[in-house]
C-alpha atoms as a PDB file:
ATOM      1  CA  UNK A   1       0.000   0.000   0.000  1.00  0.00           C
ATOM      2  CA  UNK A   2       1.266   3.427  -0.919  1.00  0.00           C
ATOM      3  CA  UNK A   3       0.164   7.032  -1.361  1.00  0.00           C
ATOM      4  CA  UNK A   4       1.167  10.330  -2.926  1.00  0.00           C
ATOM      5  CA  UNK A   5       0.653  13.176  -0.888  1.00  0.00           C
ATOM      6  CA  UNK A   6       0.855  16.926  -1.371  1.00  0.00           C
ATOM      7  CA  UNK A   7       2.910  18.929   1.111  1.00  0.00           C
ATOM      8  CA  UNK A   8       4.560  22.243   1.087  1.00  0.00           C
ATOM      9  CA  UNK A   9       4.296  22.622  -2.713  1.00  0.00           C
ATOM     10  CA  UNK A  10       5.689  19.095  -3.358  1.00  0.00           C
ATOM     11  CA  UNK A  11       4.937  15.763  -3.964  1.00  0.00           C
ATOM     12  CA  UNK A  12       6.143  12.526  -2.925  1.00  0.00           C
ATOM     13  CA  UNK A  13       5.287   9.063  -2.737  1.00  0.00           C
ATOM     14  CA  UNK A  14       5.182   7.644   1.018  1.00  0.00           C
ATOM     15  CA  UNK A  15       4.453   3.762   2.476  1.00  0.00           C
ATOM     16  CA  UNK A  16       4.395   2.853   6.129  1.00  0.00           C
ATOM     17  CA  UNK A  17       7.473   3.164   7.667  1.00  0.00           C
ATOM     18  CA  UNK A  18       9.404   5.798   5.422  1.00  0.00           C
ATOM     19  CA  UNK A  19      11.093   8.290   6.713  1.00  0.00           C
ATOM     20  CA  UNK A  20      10.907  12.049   4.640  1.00  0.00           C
ATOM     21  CA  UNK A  21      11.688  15.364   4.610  1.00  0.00           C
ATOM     22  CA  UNK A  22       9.179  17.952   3.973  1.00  0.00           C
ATOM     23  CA  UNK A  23       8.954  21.568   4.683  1.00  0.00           C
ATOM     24  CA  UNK A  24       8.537  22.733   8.295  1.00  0.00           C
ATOM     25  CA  UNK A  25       5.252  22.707   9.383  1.00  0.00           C
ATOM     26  CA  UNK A  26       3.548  25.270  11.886  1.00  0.00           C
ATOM     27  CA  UNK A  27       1.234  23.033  14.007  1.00  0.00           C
ATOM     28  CA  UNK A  28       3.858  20.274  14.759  1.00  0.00           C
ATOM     29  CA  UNK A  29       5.668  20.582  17.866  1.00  0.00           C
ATOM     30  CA  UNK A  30       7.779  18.249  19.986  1.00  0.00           C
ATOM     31  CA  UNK A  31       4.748  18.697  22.544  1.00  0.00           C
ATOM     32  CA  UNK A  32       1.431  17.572  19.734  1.00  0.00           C
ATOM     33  CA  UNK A  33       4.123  15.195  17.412  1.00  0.00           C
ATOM     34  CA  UNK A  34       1.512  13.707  15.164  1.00  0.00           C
ATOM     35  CA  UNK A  35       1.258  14.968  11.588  1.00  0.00           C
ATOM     36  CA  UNK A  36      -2.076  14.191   9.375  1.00  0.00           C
ATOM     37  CA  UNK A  37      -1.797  14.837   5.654  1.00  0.00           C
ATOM     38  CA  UNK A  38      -4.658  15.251   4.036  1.00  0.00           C
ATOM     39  CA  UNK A  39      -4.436  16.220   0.115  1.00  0.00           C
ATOM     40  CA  UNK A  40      -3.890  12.596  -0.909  1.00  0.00           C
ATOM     41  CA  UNK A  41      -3.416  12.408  -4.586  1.00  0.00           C
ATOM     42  CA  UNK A  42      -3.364   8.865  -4.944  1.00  0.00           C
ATOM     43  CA  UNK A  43      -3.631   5.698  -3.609  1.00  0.00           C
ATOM     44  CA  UNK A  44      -2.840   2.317  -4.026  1.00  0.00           C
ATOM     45  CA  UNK A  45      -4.614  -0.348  -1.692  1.00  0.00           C
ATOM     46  CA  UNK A  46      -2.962  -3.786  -3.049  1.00  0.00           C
ATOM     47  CA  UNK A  47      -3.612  -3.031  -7.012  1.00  0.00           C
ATOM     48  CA  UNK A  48      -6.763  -1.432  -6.697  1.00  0.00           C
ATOM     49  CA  UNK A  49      -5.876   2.283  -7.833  1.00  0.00           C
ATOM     50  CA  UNK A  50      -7.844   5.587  -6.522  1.00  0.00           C
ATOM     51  CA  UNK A  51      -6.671   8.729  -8.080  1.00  0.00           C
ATOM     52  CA  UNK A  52      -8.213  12.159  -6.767  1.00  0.00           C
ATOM     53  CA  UNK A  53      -9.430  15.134  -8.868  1.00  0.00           C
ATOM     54  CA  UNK A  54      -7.117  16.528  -7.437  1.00  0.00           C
ATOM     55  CA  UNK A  55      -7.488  14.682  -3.894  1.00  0.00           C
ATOM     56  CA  UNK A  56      -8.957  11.578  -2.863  1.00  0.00           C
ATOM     57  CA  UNK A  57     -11.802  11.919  -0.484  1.00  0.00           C
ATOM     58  CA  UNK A  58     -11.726  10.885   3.181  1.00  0.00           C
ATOM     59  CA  UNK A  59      -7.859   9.796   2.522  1.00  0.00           C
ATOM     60  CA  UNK A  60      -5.325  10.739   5.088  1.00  0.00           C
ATOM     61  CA  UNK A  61      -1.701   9.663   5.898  1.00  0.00           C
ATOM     62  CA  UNK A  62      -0.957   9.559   9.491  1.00  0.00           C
ATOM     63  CA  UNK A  63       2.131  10.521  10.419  1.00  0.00           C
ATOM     64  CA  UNK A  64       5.232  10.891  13.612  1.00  0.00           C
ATOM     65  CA  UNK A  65       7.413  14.003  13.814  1.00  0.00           C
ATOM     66  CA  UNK A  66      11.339  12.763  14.704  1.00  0.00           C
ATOM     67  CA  UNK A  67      13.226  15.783  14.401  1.00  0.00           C
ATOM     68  CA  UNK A  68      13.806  19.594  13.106  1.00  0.00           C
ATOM     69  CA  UNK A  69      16.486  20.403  11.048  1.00  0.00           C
ATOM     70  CA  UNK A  70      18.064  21.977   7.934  1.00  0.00           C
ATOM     71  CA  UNK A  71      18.758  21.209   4.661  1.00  0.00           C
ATOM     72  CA  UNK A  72      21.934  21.388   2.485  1.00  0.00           C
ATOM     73  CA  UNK A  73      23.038  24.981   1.805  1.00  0.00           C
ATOM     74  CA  UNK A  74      22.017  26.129  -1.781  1.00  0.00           C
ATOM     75  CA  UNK A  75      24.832  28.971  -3.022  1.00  0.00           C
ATOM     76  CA  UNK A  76      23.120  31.718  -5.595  1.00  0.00           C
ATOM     77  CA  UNK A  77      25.251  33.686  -7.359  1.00  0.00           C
ATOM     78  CA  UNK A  78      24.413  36.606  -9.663  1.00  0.00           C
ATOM     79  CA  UNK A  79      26.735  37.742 -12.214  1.00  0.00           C
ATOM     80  CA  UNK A  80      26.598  40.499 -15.291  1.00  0.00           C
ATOM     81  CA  UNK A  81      28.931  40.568 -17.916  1.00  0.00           C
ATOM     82  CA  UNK A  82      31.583  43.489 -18.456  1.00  0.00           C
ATOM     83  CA  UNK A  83      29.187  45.042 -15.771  1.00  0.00           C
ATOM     84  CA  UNK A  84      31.250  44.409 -12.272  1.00  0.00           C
ATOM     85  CA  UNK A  85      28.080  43.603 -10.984  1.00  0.00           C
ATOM     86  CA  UNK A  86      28.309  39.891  -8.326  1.00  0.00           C
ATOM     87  CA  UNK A  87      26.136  38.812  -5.624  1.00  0.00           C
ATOM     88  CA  UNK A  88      26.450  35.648  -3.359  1.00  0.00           C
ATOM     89  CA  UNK A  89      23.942  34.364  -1.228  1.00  0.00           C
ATOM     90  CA  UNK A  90      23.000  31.668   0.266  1.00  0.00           C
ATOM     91  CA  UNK A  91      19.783  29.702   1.619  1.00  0.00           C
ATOM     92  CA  UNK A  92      19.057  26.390   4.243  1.00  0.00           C
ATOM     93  CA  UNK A  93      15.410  25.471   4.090  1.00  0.00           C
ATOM     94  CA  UNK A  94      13.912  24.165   7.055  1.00  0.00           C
ATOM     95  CA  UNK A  95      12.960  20.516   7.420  1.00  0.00           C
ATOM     96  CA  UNK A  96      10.532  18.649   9.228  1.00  0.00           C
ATOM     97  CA  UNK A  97      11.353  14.717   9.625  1.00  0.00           C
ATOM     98  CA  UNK A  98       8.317  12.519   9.373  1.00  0.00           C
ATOM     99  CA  UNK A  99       7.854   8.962  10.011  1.00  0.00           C
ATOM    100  CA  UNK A 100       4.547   7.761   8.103  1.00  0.00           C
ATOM    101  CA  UNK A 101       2.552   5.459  10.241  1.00  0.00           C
ATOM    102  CA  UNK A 102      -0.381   4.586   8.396  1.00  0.00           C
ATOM    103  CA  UNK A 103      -2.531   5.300   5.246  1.00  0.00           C
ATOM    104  CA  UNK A 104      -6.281   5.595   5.324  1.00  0.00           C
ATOM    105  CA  UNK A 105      -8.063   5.897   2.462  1.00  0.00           C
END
């Protein structure tokens, strides 16, 4: 059994017991640590196939929050030609670890 859920503008594909990365989320504290996903694109029960328009309805994915932390430091560098004109910055998204513990649909 597997889903695809929708979180923080991306998608990914999640079974029991993986462990992902998605953006920080607000409501998810060490304190409340559950996490419920509920725009469930697809799901797969065993072969038989559900696909939302553009969620299924009454899905969720139940999930465990592990840990915060950050992700790997993207540089961005700006540059014009014959200009002198450079710029270097750089970012670290935060990341919320999940554990997915289950898959209703």
């Amino acid at each position: 059994m597997y889903a695809v859920i929708e979180t923080g503008g991306k998608q990914y594909r999640v079974q029991p017991g993986d462990i992902i990365d998605v953006e920080l989320l607000p409501n998810v504290t060490e304190d409340e640590p559950k996490v419920v996903f509920d725009r469930v694109l697809l799901v797969d029960n065993d072969g038989e196939v559900q696909v939302g328009n553009p969620v299924v309805e009454g899905a969720q994915v139940h999930g465990e929050r592990l840990a915060e932390r950050r992700g790997p430091k993207i540089l961005i560098f700006k540059m014009k030609r014959r200009k002198g004109y450079r710029r270097k910055n750089g970012h670290r998204q935060d990341l919320l670890q999940v554990r997915i513990k289950d898959i209703q649909s």
